[in-house]
PDB file of N, CA and C in Angstrom:
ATOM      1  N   UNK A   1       0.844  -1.170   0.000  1.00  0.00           N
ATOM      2  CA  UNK A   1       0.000   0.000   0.000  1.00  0.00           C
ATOM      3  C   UNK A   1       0.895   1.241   0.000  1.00  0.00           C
ATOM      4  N   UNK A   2       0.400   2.473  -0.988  1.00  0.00           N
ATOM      5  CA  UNK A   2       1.506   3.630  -1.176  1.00  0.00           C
ATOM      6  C   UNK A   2       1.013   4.931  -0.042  1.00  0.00           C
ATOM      7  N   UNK A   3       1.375   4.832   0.843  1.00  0.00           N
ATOM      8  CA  UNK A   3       1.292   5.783   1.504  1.00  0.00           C
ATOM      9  C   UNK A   3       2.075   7.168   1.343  1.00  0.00           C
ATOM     10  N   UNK A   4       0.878   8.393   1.504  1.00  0.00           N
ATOM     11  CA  UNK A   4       2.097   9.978   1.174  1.00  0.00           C
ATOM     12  C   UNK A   4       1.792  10.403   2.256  1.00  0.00           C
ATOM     13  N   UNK A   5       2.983  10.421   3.052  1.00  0.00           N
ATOM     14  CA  UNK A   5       3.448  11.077   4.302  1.00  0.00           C
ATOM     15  C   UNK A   5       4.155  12.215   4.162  1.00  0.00           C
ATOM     16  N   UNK A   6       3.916  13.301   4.231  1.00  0.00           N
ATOM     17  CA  UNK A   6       4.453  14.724   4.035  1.00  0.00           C
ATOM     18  C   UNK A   6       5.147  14.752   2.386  1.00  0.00           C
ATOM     19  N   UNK A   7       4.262  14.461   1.416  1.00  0.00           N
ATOM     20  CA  UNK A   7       4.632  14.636   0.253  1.00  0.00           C
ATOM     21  C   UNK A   7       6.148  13.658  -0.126  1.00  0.00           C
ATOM     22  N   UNK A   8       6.266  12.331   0.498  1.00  0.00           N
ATOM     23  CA  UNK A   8       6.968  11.744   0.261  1.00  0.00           C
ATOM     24  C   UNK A   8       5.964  10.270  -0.072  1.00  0.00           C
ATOM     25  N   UNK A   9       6.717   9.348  -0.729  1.00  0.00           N
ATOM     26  CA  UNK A   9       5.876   8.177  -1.688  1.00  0.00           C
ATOM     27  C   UNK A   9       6.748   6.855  -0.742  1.00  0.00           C
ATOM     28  N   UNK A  10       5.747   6.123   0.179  1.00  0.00           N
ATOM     29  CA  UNK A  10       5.910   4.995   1.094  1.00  0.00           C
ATOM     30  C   UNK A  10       5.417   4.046   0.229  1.00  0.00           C
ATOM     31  N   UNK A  11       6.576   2.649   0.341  1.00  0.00           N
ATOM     32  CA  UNK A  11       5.965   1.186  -0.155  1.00  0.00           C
ATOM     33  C   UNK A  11       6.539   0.564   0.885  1.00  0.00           C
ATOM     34  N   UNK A  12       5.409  -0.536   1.135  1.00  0.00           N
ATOM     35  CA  UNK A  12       5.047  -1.271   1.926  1.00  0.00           C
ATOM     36  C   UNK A  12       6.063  -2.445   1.207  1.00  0.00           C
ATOM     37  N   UNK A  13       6.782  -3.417   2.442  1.00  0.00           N
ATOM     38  CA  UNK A  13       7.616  -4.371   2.186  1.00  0.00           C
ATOM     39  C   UNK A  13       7.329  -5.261   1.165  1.00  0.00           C
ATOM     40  N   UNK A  14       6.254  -5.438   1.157  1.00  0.00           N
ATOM     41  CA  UNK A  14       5.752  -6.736   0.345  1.00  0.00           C
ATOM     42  C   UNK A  14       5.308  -5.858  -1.306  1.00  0.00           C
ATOM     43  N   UNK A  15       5.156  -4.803  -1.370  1.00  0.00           N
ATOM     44  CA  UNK A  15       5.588  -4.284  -2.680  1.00  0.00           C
ATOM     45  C   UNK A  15       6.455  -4.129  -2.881  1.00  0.00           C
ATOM     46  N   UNK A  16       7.462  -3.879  -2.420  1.00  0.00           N
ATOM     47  CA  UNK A  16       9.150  -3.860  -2.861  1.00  0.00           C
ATOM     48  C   UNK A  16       9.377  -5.160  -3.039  1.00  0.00           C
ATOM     49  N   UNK A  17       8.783  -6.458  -2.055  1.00  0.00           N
ATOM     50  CA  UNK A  17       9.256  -7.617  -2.896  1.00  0.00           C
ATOM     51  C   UNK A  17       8.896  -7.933  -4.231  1.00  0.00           C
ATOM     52  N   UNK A  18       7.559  -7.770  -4.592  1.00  0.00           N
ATOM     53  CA  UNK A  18       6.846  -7.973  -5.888  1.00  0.00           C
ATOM     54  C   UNK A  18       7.907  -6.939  -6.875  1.00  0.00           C
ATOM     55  N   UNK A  19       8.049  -5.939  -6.315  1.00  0.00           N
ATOM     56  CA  UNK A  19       8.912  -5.570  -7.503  1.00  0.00           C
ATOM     57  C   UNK A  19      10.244  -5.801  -8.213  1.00  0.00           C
ATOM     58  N   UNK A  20      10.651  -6.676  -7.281  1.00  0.00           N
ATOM     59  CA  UNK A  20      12.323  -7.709  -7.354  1.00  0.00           C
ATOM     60  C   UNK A  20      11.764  -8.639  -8.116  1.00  0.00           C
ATOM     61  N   UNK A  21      12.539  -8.808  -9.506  1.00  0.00           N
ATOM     62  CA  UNK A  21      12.691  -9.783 -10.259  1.00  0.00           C
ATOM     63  C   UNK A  21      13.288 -10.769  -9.506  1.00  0.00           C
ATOM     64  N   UNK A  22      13.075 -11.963  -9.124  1.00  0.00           N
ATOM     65  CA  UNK A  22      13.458 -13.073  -8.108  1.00  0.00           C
ATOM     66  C   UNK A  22      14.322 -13.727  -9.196  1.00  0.00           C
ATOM     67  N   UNK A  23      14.291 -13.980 -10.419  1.00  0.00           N
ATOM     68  CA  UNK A  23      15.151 -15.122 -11.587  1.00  0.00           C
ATOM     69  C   UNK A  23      15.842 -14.296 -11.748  1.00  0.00           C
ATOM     70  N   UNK A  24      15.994 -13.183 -12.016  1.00  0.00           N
ATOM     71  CA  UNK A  24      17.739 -12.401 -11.940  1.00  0.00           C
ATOM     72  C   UNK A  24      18.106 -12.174 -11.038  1.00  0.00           C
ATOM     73  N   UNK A  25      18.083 -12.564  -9.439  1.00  0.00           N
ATOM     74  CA  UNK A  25      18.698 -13.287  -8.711  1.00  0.00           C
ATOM     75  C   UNK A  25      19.416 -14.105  -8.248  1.00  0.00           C
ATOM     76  N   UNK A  26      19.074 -14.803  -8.998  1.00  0.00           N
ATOM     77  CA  UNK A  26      19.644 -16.486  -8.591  1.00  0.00           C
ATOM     78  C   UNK A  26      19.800 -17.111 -10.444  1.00  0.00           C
ATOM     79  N   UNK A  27      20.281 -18.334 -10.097  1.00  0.00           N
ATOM     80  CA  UNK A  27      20.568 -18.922 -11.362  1.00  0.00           C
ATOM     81  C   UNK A  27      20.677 -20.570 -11.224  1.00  0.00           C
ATOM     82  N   UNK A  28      20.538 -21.602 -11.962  1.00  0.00           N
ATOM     83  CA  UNK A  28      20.602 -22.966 -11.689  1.00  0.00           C
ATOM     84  C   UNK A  28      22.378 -23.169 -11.944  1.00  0.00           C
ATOM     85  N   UNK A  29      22.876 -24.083 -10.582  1.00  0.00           N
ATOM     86  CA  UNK A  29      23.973 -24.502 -10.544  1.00  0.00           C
ATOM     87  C   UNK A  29      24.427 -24.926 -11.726  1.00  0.00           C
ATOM     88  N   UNK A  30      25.800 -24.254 -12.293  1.00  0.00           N
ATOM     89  CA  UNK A  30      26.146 -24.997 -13.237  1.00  0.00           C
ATOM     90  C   UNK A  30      27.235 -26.263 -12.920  1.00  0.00           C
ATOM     91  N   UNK A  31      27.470 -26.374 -11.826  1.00  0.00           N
ATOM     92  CA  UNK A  31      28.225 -27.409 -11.737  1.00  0.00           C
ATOM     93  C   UNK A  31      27.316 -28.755 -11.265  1.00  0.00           C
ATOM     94  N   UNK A  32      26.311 -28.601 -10.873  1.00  0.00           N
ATOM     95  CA  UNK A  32      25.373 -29.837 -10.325  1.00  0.00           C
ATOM     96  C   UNK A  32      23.907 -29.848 -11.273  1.00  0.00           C
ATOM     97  N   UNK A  33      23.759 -28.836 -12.101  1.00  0.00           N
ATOM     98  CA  UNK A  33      23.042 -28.876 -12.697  1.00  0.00           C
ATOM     99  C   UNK A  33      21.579 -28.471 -12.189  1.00  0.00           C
ATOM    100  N   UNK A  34      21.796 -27.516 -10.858  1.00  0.00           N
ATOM    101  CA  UNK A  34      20.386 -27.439 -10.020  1.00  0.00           C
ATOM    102  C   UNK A  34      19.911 -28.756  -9.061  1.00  0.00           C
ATOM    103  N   UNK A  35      20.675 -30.224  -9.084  1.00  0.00           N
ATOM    104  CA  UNK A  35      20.659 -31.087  -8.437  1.00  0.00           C
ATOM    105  C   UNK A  35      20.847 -30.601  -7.014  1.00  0.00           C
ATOM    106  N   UNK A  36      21.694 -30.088  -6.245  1.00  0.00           N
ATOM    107  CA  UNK A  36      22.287 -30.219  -5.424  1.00  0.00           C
ATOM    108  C   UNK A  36      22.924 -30.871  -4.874  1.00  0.00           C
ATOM    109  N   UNK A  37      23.603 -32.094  -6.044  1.00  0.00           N
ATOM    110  CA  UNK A  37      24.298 -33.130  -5.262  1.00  0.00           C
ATOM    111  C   UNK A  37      25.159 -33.432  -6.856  1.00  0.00           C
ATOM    112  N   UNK A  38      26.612 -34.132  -6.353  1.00  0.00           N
ATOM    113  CA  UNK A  38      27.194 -34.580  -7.580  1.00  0.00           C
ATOM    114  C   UNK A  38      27.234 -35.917  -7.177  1.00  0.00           C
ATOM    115  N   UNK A  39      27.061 -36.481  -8.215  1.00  0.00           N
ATOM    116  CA  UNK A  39      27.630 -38.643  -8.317  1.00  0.00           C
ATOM    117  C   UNK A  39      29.111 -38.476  -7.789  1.00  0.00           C
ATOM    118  N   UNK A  40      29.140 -39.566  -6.918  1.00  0.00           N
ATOM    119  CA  UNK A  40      30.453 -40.132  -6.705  1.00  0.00           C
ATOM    120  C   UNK A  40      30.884 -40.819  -7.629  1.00  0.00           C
ATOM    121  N   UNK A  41      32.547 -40.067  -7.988  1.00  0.00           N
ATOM    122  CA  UNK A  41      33.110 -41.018  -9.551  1.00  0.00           C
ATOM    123  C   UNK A  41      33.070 -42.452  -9.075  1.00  0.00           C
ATOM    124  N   UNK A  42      33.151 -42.589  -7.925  1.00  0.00           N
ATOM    125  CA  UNK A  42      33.627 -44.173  -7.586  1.00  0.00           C
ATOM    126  C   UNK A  42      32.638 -44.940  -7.728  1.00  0.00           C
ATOM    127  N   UNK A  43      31.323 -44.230  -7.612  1.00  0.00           N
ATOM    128  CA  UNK A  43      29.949 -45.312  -7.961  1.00  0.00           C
ATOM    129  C   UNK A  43      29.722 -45.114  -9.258  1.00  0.00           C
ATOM    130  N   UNK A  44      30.159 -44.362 -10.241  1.00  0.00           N
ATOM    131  CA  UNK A  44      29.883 -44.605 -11.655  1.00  0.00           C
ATOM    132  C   UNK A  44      30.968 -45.313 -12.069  1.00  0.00           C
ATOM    133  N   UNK A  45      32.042 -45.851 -11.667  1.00  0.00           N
ATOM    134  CA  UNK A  45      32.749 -46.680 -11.963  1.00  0.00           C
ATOM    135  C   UNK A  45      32.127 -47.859 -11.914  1.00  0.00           C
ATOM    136  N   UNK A  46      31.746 -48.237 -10.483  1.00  0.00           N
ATOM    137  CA  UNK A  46      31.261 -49.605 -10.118  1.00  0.00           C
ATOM    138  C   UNK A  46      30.094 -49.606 -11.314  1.00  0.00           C
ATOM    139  N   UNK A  47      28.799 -48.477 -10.982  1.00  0.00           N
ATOM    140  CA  UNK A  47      28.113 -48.775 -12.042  1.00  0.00           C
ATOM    141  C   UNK A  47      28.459 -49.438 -13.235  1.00  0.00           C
ATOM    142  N   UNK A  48      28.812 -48.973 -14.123  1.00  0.00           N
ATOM    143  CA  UNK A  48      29.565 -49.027 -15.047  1.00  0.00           C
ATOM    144  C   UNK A  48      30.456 -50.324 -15.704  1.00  0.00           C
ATOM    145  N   UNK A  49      31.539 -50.691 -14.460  1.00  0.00           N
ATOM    146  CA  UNK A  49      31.573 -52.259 -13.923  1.00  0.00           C
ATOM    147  C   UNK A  49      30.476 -53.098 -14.372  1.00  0.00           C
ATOM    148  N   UNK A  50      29.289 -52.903 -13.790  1.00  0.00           N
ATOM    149  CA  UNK A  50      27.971 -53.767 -13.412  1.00  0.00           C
ATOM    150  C   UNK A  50      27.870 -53.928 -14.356  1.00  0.00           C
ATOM    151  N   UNK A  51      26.965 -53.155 -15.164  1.00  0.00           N
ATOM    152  CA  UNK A  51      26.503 -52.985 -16.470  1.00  0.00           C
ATOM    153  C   UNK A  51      27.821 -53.819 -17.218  1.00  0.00           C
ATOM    154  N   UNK A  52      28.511 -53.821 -17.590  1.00  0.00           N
ATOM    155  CA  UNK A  52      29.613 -54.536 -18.189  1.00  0.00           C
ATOM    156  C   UNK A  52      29.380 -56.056 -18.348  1.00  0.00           C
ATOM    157  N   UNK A  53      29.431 -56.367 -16.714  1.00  0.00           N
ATOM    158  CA  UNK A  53      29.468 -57.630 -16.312  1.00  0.00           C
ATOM    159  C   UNK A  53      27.657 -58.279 -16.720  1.00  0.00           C
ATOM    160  N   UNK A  54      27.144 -57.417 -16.619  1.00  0.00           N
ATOM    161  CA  UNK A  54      25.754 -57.671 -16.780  1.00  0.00           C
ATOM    162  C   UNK A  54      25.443 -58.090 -18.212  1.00  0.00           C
ATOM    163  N   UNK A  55      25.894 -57.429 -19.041  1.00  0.00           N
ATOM    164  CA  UNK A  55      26.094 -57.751 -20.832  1.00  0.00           C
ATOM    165  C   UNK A  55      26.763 -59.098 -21.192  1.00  0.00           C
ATOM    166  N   UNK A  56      28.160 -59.374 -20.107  1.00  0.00           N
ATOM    167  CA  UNK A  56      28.733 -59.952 -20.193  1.00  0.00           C
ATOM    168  C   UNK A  56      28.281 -61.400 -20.180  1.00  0.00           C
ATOM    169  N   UNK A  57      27.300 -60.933 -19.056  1.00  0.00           N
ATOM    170  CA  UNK A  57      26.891 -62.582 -18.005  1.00  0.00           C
ATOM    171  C   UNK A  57      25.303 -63.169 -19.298  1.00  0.00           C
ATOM    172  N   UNK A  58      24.757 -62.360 -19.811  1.00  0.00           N
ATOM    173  CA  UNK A  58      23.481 -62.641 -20.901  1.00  0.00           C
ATOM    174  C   UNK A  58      23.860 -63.244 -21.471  1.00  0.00           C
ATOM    175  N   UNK A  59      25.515 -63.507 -22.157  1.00  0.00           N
ATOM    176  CA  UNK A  59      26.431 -64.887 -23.254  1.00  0.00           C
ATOM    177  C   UNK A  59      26.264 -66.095 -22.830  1.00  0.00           C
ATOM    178  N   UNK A  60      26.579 -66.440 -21.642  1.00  0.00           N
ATOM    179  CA  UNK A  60      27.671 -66.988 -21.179  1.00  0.00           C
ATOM    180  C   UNK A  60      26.037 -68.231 -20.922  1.00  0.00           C
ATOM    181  N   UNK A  61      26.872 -69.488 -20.962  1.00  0.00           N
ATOM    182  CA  UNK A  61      25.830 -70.704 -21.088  1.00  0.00           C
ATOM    183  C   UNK A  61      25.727 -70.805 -19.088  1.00  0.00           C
ATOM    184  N   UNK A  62      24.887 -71.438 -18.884  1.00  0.00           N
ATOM    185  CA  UNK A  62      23.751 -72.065 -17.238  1.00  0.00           C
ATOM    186  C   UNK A  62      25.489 -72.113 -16.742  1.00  0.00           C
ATOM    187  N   UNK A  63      26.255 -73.147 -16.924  1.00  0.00           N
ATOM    188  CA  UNK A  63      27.689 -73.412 -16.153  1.00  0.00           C
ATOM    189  C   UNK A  63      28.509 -72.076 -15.717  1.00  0.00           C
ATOM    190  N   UNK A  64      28.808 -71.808 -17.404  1.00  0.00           N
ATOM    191  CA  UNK A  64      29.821 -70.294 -16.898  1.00  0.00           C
ATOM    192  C   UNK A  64      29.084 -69.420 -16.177  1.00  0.00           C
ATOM    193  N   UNK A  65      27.638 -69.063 -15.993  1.00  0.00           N
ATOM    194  CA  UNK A  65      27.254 -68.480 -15.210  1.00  0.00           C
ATOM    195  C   UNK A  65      27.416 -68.468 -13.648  1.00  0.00           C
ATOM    196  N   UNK A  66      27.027 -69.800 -13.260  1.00  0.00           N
ATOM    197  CA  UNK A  66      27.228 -69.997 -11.953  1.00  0.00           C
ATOM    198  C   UNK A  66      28.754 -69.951 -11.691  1.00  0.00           C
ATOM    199  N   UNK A  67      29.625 -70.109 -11.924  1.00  0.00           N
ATOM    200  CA  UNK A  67      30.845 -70.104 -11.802  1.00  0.00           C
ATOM    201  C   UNK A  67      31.549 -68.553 -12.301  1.00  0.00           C
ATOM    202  N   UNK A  68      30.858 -67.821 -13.026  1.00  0.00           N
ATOM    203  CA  UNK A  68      31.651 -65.886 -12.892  1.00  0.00           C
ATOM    204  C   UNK A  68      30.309 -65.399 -11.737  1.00  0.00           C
ATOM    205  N   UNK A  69      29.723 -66.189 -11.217  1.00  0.00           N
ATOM    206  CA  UNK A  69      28.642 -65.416 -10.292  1.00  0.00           C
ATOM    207  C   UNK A  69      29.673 -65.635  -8.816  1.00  0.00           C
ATOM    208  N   UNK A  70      30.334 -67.179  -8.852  1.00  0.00           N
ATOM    209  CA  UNK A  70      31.138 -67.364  -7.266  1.00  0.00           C
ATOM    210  C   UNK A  70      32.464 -66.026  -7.435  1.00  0.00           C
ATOM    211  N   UNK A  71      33.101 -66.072  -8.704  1.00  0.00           N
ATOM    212  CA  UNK A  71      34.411 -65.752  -8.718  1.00  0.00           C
ATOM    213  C   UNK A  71      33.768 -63.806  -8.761  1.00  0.00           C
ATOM    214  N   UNK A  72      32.501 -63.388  -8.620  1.00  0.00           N
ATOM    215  CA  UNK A  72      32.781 -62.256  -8.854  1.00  0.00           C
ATOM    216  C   UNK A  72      32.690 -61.232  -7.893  1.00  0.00           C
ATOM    217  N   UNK A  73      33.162 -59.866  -7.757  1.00  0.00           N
ATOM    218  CA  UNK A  73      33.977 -59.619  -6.626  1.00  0.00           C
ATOM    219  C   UNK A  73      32.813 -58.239  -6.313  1.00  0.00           C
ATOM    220  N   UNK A  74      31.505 -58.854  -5.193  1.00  0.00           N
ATOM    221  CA  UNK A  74      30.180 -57.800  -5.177  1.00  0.00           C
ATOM    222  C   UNK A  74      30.796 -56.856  -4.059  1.00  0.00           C
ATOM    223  N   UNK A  75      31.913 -56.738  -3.845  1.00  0.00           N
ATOM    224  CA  UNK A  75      32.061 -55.309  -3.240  1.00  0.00           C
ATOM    225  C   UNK A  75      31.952 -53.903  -3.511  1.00  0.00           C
ATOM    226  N   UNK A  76      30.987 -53.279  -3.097  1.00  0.00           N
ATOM    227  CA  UNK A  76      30.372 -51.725  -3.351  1.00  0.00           C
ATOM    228  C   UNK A  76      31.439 -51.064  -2.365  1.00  0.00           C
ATOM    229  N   UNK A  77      31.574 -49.533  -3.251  1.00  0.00           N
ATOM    230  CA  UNK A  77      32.278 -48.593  -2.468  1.00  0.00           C
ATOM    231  C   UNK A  77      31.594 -48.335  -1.091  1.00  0.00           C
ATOM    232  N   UNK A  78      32.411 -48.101  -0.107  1.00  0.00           N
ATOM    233  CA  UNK A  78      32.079 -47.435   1.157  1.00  0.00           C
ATOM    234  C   UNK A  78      31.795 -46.063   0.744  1.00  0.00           C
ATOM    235  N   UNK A  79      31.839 -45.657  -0.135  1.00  0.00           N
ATOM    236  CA  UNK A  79      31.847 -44.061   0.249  1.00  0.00           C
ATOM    237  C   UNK A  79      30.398 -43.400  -0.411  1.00  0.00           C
ATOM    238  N   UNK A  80      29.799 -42.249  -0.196  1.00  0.00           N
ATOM    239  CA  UNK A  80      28.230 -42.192  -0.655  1.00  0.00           C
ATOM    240  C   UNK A  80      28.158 -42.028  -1.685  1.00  0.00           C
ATOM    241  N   UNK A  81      26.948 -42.116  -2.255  1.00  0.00           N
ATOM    242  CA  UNK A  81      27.083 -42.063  -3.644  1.00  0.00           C
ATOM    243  C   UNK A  81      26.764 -40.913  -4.438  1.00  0.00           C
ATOM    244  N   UNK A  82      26.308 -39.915  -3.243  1.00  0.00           N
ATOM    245  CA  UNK A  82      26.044 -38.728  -3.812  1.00  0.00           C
ATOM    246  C   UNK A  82      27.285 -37.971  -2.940  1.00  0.00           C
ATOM    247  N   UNK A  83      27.909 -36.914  -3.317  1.00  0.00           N
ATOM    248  CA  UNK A  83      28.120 -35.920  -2.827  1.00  0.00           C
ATOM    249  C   UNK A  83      27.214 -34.133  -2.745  1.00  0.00           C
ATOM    250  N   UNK A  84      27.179 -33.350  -1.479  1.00  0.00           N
ATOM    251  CA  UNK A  84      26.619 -32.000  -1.815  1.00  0.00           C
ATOM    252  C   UNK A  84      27.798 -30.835  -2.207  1.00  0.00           C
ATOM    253  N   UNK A  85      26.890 -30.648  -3.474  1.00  0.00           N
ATOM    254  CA  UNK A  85      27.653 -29.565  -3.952  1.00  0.00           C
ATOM    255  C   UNK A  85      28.317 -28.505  -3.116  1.00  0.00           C
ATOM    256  N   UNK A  86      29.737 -27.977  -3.540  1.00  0.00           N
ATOM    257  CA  UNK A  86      30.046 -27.673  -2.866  1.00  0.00           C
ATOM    258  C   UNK A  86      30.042 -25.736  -3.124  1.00  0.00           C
ATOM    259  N   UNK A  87      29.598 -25.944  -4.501  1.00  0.00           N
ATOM    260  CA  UNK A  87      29.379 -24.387  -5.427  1.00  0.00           C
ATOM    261  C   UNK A  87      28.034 -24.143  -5.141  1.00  0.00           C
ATOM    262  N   UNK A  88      26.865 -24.574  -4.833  1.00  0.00           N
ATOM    263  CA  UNK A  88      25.769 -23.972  -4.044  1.00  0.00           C
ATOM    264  C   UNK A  88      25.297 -24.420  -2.568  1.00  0.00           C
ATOM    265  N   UNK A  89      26.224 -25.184  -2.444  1.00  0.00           N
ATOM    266  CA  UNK A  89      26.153 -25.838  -0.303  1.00  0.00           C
ATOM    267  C   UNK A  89      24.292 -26.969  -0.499  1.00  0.00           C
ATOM    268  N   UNK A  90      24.330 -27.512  -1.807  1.00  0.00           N
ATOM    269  CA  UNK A  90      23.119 -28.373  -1.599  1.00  0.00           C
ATOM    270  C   UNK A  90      21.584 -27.477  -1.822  1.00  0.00           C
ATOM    271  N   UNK A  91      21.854 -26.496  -2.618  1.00  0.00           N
ATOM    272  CA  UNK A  91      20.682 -25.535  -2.682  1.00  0.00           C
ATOM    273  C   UNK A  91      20.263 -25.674  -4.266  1.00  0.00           C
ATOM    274  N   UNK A  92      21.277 -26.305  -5.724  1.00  0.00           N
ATOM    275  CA  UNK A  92      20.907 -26.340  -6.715  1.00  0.00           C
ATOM    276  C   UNK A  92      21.059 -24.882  -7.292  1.00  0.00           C
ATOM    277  N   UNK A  93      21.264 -23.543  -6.771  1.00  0.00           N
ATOM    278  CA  UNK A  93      20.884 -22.416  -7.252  1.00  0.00           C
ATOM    279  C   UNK A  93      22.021 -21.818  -6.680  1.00  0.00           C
ATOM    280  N   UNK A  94      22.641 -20.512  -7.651  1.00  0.00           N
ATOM    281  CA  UNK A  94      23.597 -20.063  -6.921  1.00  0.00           C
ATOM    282  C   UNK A  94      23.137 -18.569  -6.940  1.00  0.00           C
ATOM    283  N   UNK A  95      23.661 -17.263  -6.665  1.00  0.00           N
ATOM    284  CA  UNK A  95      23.154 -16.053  -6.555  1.00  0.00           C
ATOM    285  C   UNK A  95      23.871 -15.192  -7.903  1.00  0.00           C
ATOM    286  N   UNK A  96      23.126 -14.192  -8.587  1.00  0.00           N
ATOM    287  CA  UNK A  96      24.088 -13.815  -9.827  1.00  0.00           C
ATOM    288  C   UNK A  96      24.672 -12.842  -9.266  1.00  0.00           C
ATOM    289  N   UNK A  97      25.067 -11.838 -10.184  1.00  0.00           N
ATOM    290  CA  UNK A  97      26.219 -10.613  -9.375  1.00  0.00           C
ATOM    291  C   UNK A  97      25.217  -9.619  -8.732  1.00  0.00           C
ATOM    292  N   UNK A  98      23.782  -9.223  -9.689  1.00  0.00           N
ATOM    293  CA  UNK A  98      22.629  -8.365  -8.751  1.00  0.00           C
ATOM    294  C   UNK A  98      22.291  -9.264  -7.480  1.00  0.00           C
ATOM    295  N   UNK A  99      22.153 -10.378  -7.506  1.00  0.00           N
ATOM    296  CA  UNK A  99      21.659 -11.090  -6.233  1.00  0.00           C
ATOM    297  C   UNK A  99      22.542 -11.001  -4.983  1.00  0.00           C
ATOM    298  N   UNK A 100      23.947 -11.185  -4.786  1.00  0.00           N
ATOM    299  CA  UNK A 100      25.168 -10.975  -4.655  1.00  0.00           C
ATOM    300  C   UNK A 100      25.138  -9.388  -4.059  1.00  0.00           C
ATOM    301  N   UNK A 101      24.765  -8.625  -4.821  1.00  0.00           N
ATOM    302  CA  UNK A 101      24.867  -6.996  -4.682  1.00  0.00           C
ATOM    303  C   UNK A 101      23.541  -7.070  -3.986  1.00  0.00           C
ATOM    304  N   UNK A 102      22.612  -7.289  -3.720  1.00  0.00           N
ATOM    305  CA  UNK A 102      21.141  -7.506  -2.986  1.00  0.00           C
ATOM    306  C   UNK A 102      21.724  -7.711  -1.487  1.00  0.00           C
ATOM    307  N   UNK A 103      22.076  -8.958  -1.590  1.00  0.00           N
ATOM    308  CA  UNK A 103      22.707  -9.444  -0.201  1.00  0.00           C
ATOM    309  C   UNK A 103      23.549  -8.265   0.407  1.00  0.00           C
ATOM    310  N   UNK A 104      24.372  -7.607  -0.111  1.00  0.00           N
ATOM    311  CA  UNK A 104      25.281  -7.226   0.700  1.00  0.00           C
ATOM    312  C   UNK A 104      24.683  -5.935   1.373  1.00  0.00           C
ATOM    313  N   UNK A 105      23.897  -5.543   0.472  1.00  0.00           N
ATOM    314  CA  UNK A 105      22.908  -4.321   0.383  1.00  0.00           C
ATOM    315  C   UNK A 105      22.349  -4.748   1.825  1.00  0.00           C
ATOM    316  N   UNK A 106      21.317  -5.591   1.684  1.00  0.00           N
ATOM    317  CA  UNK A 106      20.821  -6.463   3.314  1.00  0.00           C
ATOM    318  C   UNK A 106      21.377  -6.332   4.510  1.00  0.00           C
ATOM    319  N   UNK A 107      22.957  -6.886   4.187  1.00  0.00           N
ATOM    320  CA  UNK A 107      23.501  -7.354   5.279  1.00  0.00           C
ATOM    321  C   UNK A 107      24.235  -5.985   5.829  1.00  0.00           C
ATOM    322  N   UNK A 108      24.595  -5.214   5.305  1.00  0.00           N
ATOM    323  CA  UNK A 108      24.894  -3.835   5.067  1.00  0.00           C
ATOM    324  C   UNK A 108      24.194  -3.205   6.157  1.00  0.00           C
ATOM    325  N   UNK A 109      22.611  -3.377   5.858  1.00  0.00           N
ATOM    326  CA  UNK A 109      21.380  -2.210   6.348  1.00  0.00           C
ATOM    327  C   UNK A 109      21.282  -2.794   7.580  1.00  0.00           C
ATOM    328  N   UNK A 110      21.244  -4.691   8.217  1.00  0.00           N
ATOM    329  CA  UNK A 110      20.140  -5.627   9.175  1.00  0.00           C
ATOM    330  C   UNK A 110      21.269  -5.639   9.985  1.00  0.00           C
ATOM    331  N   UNK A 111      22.843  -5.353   9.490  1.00  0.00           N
ATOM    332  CA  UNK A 111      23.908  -5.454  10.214  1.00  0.00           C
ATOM    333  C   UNK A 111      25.087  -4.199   9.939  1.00  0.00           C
ATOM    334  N   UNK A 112      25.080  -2.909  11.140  1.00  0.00           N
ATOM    335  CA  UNK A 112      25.457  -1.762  10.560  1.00  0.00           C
ATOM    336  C   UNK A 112      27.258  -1.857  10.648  1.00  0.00           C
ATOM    337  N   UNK A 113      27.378  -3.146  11.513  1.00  0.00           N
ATOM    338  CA  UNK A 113      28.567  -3.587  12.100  1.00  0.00           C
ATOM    339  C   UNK A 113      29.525  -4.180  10.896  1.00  0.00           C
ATOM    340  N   UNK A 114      28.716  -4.257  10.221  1.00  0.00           N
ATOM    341  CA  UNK A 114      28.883  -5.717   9.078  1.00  0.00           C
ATOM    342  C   UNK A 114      30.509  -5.115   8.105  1.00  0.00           C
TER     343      UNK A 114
END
């Protein structure tokens, strides 16, 4: 609501938000792709592995099967299989240079210390 208080022009918080373009703000991670998480190389290896062995094992007659099923080696990585990005901290979105200049603007005004 625009309030005129001694010939001066008041907006109310929530019109100043509406008037912030919010998408030239922010932007989708380009390193995670907006995921917020990257694959562990070590599980697209194994993947990868699998799938191999998996093509492999559809040849192979009833005998050789059971016998590359004892000899084969089902150890999965310990480690997770996702990692969080470390270019948006798991948010998918990073801030552009106006968004960036927004913030500091903020932190500037909410913190005079800052």
């Amino acid at each position: 609501m625009r309030m005129n208080m001694e010939n001066k022009l008041y907006y109310s918080i929530w019109e100043v938000v509406l008037m912030i373009n919010i998408n030239a703000l922010e932007k989708q991670c380009p390193k995670c792709f907006g995921l917020g998480r990257i694959e562990n190389p070590t599980w697209l290896q194994f993947w990868t592995m699998q799938n191999d062995l998996k093509d492999g094992f559809q040849t192979l007659t009833d005998q050789a099967q059971e016998t590359s099923v004892e000899n084969a080696d089902h150890g999965q990585p310990t480690e997770p299989i996702f990692f969080i990005c470390r270019e948006c901290h798991g948010k998918g979105k990073i801030l552009t240079v106006e968004g960036k200049r927004l913030m500091e603007f903020v932190r500037f005004w909410i913190n005079p210390n800052y």
